[in-house]
N, C-alpha and C. Protein backbone atom coordinates (compact mmCIF):
# COMPACT_ATOMS: atom_id res chain seq x y z
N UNK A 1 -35.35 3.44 -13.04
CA UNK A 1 -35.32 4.69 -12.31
C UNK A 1 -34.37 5.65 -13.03
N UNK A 2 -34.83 6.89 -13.17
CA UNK A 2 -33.81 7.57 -13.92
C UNK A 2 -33.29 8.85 -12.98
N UNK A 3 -32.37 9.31 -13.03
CA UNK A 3 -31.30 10.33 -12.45
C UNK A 3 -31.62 11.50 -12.33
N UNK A 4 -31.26 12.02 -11.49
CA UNK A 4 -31.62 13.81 -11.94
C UNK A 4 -30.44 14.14 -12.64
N UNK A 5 -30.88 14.86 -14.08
CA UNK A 5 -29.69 15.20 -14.96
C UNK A 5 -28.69 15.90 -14.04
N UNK A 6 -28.64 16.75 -12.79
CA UNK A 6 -27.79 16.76 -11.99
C UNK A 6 -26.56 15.86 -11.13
N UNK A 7 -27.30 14.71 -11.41
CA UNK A 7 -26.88 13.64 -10.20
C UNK A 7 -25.39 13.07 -11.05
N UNK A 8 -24.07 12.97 -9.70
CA UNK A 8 -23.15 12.27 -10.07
C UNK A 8 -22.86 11.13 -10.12
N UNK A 9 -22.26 10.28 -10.94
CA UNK A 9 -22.21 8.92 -10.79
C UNK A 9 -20.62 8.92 -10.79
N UNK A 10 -20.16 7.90 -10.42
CA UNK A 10 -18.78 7.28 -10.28
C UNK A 10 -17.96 6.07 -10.77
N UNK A 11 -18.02 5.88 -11.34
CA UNK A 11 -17.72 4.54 -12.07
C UNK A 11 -15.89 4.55 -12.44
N UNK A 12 -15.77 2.81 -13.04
CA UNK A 12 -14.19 2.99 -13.14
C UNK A 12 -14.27 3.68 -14.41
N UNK A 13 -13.01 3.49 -14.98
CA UNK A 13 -12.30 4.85 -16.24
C UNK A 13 -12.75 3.82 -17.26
N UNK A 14 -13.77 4.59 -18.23
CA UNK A 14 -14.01 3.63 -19.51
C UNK A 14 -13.45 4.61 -20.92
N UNK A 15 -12.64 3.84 -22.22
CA UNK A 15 -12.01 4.02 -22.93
C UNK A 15 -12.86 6.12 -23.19
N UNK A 16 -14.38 5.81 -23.43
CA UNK A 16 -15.01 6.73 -24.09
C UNK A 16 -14.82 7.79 -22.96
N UNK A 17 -14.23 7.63 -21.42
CA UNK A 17 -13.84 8.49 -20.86
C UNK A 17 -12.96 9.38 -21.20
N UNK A 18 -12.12 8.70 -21.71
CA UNK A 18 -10.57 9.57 -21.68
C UNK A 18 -10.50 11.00 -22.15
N UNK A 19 -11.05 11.62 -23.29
CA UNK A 19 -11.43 12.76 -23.33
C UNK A 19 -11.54 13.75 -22.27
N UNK A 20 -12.51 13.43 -21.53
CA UNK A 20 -13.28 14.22 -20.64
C UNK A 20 -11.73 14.30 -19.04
N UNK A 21 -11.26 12.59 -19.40
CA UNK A 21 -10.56 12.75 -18.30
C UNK A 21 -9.37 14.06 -18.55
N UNK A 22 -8.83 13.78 -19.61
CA UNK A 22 -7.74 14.87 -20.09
C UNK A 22 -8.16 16.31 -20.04
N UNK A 23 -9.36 16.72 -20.44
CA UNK A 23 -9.66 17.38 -20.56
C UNK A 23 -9.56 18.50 -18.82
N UNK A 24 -10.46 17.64 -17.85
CA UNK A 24 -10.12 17.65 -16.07
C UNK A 24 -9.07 17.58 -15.71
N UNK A 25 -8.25 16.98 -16.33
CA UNK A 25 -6.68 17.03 -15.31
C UNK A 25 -6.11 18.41 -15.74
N UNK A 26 -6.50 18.57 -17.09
CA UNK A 26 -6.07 20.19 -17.35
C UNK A 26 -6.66 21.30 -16.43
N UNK A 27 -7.85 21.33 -16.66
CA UNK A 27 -8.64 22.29 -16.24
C UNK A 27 -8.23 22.47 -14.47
N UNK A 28 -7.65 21.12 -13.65
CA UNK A 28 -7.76 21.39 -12.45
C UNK A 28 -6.22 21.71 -12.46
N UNK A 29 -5.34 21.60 -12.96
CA UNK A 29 -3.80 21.59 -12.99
C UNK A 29 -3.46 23.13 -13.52
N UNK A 30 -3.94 23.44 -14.38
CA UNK A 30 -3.70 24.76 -15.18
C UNK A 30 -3.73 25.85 -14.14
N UNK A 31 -4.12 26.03 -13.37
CA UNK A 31 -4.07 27.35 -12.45
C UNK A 31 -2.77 27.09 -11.42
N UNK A 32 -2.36 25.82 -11.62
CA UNK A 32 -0.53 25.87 -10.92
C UNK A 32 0.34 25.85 -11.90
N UNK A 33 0.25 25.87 -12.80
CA UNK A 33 1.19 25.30 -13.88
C UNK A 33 2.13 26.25 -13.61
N UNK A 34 2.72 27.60 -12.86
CA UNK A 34 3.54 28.52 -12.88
C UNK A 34 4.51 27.61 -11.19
N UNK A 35 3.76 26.68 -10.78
CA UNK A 35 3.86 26.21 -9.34
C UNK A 35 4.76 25.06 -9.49
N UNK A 36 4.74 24.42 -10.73
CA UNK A 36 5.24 23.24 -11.21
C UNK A 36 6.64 23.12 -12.30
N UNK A 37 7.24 22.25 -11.87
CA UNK A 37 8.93 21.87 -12.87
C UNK A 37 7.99 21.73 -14.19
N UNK A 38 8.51 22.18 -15.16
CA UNK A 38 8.20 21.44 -16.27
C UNK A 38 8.05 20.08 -16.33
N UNK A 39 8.60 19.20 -15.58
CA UNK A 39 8.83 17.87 -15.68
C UNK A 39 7.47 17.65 -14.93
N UNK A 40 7.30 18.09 -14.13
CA UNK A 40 6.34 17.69 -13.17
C UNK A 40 4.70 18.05 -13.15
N UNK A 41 4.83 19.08 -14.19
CA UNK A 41 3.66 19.56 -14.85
C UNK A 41 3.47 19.01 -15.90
N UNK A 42 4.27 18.20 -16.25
CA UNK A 42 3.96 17.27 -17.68
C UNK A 42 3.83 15.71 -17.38
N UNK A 43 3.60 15.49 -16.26
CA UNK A 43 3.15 14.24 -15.47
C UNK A 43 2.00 14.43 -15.02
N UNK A 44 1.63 15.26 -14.52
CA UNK A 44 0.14 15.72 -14.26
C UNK A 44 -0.60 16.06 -15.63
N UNK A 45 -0.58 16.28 -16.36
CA UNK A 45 -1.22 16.61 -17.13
C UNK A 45 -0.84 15.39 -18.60
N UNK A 46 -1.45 14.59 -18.67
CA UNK A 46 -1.14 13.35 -19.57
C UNK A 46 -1.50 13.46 -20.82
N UNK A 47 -1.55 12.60 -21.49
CA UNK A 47 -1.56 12.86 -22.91
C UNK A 47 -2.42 11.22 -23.31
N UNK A 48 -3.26 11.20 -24.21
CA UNK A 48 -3.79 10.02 -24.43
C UNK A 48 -3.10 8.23 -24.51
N UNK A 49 -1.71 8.46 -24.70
CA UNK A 49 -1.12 7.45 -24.82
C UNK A 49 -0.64 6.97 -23.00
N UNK A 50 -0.33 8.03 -22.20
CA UNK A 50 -0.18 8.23 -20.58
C UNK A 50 -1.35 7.87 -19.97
N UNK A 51 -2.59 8.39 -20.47
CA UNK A 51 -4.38 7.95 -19.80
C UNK A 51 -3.77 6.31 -19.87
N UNK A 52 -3.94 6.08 -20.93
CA UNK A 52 -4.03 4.30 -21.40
C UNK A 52 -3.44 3.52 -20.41
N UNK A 53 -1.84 4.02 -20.47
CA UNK A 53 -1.27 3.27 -19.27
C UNK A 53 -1.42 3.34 -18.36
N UNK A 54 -2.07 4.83 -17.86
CA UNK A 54 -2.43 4.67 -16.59
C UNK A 54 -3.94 3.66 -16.51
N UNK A 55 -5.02 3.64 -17.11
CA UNK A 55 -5.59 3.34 -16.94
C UNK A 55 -5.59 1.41 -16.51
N UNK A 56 -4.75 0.84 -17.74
CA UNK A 56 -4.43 -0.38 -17.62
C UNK A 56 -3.49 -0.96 -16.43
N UNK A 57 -2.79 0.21 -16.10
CA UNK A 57 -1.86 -0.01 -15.07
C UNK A 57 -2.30 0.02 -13.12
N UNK A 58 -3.06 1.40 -13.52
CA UNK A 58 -3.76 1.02 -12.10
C UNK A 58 -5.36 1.60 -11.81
N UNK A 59 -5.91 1.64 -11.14
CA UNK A 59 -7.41 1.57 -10.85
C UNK A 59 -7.98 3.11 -10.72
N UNK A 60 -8.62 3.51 -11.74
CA UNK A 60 -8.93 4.74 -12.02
C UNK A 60 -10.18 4.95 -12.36
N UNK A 61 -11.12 5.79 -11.37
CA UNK A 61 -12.36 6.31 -11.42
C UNK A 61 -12.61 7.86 -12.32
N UNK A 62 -13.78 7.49 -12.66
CA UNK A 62 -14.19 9.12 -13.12
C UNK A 62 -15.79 9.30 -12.29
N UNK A 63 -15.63 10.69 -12.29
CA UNK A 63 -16.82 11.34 -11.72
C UNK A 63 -17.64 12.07 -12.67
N UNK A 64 -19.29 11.37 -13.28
CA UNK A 64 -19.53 11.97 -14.12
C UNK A 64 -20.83 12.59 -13.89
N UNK A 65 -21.12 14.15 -14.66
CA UNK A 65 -22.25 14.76 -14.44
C UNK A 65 -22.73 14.85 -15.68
N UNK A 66 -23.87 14.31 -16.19
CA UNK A 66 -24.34 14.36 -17.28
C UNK A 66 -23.83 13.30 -17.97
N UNK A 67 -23.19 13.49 -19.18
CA UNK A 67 -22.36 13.47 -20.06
C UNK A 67 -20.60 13.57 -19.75
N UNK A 68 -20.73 14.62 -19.05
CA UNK A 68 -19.10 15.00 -19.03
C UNK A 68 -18.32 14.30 -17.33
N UNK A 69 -17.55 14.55 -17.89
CA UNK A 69 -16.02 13.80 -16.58
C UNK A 69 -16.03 15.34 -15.72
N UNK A 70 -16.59 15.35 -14.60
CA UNK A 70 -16.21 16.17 -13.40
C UNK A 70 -15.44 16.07 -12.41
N UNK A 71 -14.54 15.32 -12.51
CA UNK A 71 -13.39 14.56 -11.65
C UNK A 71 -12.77 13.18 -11.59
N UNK A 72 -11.54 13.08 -11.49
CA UNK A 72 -11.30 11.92 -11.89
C UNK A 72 -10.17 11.62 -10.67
N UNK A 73 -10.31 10.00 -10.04
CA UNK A 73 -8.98 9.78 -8.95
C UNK A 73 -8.17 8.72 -9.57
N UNK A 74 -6.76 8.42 -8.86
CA UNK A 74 -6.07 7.11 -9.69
C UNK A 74 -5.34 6.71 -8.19
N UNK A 75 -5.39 5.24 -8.47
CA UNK A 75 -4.61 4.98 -7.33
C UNK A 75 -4.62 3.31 -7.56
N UNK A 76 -3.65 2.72 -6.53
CA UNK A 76 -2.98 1.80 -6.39
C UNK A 76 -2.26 1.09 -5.29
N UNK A 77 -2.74 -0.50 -5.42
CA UNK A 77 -1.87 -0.77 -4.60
C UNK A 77 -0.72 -1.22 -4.41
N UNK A 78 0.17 -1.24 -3.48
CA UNK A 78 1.66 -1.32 -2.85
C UNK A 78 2.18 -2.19 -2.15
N UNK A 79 2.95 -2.40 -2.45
CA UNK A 79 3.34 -3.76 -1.39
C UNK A 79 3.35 -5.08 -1.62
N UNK A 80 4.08 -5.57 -1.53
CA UNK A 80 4.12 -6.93 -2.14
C UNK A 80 2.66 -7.86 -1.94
N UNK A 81 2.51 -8.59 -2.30
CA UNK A 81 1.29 -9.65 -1.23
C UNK A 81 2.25 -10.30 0.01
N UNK A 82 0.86 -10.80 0.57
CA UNK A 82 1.86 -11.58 2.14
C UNK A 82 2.19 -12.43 1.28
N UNK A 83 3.51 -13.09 2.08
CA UNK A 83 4.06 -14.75 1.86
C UNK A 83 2.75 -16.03 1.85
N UNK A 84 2.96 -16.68 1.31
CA UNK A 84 2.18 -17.82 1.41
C UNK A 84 2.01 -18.51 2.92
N UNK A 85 0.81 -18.05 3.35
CA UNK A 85 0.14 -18.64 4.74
C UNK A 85 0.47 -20.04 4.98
N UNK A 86 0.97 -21.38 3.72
CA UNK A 86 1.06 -22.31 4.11
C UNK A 86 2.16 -22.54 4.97
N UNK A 87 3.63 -21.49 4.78
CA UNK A 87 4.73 -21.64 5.17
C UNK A 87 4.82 -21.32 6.25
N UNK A 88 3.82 -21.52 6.99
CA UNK A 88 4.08 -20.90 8.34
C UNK A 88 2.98 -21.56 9.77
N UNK A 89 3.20 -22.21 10.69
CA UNK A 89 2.61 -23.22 11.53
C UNK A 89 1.01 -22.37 11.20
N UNK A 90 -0.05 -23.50 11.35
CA UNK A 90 -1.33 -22.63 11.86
C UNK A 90 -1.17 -21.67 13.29
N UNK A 91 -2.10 -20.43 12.61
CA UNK A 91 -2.04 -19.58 13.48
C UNK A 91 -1.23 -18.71 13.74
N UNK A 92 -0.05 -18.88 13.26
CA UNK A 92 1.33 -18.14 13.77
C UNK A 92 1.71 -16.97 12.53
N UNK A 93 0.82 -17.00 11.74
CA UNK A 93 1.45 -15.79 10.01
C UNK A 93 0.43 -14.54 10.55
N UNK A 94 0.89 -13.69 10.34
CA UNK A 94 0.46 -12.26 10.21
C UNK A 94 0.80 -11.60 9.29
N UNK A 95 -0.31 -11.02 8.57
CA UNK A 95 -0.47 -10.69 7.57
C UNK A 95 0.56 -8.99 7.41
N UNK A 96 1.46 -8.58 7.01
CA UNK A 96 1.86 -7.36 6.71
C UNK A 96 0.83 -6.08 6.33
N UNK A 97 1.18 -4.92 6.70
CA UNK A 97 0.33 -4.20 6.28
C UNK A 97 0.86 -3.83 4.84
N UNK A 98 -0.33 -3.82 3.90
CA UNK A 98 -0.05 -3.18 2.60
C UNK A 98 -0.54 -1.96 2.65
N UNK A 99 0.35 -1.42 1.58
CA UNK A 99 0.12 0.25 1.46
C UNK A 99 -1.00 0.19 0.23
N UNK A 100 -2.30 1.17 0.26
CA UNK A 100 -2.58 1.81 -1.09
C UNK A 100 -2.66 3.21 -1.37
N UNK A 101 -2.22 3.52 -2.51
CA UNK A 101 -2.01 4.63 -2.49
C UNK A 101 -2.49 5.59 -3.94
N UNK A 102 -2.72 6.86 -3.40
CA UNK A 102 -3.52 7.50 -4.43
C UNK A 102 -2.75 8.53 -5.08
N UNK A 103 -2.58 8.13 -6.10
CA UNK A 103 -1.56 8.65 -7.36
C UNK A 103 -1.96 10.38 -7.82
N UNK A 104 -3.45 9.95 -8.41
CA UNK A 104 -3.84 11.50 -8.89
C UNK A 104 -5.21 11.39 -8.56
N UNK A 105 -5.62 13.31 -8.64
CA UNK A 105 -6.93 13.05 -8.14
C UNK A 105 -7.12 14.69 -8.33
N UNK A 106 -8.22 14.81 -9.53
CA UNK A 106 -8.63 16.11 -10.10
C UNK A 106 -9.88 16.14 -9.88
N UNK A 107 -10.83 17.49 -10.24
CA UNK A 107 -11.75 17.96 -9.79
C UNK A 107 -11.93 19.12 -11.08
N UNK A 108 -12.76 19.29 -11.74
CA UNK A 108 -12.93 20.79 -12.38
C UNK A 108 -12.84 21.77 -11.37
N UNK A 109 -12.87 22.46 -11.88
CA UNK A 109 -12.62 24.21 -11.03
C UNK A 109 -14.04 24.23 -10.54
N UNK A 110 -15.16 24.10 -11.36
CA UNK A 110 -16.29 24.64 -10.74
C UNK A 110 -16.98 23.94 -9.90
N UNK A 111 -15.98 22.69 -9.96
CA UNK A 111 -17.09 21.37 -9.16
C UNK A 111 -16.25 21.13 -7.73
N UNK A 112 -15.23 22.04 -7.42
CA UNK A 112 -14.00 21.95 -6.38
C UNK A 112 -14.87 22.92 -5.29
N UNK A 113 -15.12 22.19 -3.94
CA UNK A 113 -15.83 22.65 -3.18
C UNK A 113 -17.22 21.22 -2.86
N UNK A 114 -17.66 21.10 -3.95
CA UNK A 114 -18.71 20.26 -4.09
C UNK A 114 -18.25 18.78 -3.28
N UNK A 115 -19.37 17.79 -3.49
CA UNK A 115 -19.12 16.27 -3.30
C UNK A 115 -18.43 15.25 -4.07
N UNK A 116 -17.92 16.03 -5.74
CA UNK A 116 -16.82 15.25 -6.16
C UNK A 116 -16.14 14.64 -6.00
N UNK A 117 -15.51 15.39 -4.78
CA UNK A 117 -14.19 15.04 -4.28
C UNK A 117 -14.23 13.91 -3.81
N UNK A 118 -15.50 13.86 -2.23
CA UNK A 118 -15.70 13.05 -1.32
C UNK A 118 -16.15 11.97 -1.97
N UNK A 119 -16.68 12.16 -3.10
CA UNK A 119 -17.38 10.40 -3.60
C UNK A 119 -16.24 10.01 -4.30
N UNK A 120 -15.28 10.73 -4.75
CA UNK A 120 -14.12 9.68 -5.54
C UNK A 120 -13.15 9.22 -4.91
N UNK A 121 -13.11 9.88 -3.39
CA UNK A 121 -12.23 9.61 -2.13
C UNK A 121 -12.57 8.72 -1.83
N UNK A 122 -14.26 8.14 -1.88
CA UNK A 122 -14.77 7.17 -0.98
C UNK A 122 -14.62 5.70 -1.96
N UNK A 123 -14.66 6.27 -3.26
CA UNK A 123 -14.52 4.68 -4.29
C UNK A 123 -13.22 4.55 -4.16
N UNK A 124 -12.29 5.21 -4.15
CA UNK A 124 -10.69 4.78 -4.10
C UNK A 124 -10.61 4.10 -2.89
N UNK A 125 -10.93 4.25 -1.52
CA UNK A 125 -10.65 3.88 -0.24
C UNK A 125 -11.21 2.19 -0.13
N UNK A 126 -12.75 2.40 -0.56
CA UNK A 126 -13.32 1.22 -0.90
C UNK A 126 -12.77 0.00 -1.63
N UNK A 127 -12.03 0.62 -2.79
CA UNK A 127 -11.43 -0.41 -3.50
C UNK A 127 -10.25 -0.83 -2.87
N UNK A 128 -9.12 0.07 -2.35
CA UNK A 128 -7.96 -0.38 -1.77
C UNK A 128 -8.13 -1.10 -0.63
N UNK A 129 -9.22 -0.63 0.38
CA UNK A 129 -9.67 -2.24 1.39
C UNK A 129 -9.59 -3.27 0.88
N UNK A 130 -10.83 -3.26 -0.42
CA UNK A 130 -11.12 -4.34 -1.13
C UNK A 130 -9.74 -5.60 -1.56
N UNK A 131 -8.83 -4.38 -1.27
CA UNK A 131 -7.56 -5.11 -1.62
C UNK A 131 -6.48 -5.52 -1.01
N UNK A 132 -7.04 -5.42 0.20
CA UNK A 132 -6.46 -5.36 1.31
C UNK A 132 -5.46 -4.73 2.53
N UNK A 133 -5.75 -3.68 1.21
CA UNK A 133 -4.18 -2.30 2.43
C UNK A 133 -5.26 -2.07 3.46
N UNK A 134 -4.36 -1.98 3.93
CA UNK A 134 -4.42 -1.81 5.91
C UNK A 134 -4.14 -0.09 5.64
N UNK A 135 -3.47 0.81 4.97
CA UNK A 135 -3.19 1.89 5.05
C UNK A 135 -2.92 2.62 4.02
N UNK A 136 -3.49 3.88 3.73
CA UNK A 136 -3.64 4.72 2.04
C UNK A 136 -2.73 5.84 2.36
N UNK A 137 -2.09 6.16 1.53
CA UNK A 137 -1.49 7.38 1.40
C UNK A 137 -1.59 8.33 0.35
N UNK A 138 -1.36 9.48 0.57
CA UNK A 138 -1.55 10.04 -0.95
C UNK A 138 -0.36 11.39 -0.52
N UNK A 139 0.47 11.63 -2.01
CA UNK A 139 1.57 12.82 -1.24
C UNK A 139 0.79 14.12 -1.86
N UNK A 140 0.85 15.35 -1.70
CA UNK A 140 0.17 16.46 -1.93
C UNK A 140 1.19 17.53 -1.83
N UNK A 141 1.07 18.01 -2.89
CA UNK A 141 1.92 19.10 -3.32
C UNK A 141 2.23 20.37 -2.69
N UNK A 142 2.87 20.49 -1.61
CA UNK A 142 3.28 21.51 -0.95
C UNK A 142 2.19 23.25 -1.49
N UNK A 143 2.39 23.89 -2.55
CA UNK A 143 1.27 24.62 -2.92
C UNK A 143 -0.36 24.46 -3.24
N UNK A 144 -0.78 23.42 -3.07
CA UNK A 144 -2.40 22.74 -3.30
C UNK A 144 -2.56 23.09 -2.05
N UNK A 145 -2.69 23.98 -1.54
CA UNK A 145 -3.26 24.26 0.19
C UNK A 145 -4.70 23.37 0.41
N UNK A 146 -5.26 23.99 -1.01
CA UNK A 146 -6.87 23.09 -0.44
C UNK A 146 -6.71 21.67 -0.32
N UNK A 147 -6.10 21.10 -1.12
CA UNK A 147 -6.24 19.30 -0.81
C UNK A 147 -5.32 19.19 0.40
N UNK A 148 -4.65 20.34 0.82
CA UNK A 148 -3.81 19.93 2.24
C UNK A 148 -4.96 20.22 3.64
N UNK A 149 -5.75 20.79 2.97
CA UNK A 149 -7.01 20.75 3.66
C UNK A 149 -8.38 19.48 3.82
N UNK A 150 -7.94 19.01 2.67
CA UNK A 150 -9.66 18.06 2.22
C UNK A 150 -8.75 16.69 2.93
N UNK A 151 -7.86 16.37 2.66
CA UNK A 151 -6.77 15.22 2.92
C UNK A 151 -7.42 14.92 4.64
N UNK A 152 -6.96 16.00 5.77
CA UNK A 152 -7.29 15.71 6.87
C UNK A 152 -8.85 15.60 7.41
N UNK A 153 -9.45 16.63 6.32
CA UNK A 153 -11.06 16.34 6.96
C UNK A 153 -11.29 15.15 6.55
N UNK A 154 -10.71 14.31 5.37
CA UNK A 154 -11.39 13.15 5.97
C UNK A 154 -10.50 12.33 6.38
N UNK A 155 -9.96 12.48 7.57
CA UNK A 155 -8.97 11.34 8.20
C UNK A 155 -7.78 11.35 8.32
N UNK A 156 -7.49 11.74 6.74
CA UNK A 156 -6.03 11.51 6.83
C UNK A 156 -5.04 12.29 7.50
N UNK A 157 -3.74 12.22 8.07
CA UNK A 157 -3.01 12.61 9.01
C UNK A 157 -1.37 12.61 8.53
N UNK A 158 -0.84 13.83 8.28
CA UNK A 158 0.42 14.68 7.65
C UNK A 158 1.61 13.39 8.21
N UNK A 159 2.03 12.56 7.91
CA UNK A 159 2.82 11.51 8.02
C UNK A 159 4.59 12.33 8.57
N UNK A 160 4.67 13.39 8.16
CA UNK A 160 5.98 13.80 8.50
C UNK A 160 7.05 13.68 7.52
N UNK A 161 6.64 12.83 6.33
CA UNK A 161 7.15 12.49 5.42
C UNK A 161 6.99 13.56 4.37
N UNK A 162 8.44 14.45 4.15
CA UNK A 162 8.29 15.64 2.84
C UNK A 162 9.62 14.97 1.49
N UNK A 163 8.92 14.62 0.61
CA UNK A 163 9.68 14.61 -0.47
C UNK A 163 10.10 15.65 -1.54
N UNK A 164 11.23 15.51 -2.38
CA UNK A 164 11.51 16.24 -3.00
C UNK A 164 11.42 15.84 -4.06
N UNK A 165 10.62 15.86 -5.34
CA UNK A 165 10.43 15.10 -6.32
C UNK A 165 10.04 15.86 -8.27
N UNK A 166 11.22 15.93 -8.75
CA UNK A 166 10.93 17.06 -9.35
C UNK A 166 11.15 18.86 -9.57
N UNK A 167 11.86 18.75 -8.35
CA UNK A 167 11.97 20.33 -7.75
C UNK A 167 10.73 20.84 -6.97
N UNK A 168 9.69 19.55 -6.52
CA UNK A 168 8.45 20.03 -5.33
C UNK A 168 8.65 19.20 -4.23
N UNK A 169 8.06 19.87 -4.02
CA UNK A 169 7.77 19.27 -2.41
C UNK A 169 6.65 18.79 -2.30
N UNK A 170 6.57 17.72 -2.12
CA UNK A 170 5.37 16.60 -1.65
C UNK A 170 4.97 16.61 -0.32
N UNK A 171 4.09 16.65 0.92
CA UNK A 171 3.70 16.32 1.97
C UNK A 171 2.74 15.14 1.97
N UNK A 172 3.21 13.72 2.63
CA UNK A 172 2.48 12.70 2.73
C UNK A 172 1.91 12.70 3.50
N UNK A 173 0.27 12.23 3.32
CA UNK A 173 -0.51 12.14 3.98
C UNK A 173 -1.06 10.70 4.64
N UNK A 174 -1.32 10.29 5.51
CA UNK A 174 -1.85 8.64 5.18
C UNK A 174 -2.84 8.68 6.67
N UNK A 175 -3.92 7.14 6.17
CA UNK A 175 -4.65 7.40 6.83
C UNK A 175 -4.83 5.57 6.55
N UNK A 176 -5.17 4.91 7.63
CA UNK A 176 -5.61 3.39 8.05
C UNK A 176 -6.96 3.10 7.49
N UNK A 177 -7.03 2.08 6.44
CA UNK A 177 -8.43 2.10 6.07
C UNK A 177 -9.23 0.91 6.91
């Protein structure tokens, strides 16, 4: 069966990605870059040797149309594992909630609005079940109004939690998967 050259696919981050990914984290970052510490605009925006580790380090999707990377999410999970179930009478261990949590998460400019978003929201969420967090968070940059928008339509809920990280302000979001 073949695709409509329109149609997005989602898959994890493969090496021949990285291009396209760098290329998106710019394109969606560049219209704050006046919004951002130097320090903190140079964390968002990675460099091929930064893709790598991120990629090896934690679980990173791309969103592709055609050929090219139309969005890309990163995320991870938190939290220790539970203790070993044996150490504890049958019946009586409860499992801790683990956190997962979503690191980065770009969009081209022209594809922001679209279903990008929502399908790379939905493979990150999927996988961090998969892994057992009980609960996702993601912090969002005090000036990104729109993802302080997309965050609650689907679910997620302003934690109360504002960090200072960089010289920004973060607002955490989290939501029970």
């Amino acid at each position: 069966m073949m695709l409509p050259s329109d149609a997005i696919m989602v898959h994890s981050a493969f090496p021949q990605n990285e291009e396209g990914i760098l290329k998106c984290l710019a394109a969606a970052y560049d219209p704050y870059r006046a919004d951002y510490s130097p320090e903190a605009f140079a964390d968002k925006i990675l460099n091929r040797a930064t893709l790598r580790n991120q990629i090896d380090d934690f679980r990173v999707w791309v969103a592709v149309r055609g050929e090219r990377v139309v969005g890309t999410i990163t995320c991870i999970e938190l939290g220790g594992d539970p203790p070993d179930p044996h150490e504890y009478p049958v019946g009586s261990y409860i499992a801790e909630p683990r956190e997962g949590h979503i690191i980065e998460m770009a969009v081209l400019p022209e594809e922001q609005g679209s279903t990008v978003a929502a399908f790379l929201l939905q493979m990150a969420e999927q996988r961090l079940k998969i892994e057992s967090c009980t609960w996702i968070s993601v912090n969002v940059a005090e000036h990104l109004v729109r993802a302080q928008h997309f965050f609650p339509k689907h679910g997620y809920i302003a934690s109360g939690q504002v960090r200072d990280v960089s010289g920004m302000r973060l607002i955490e979001y989290v939501k029970n998967s």
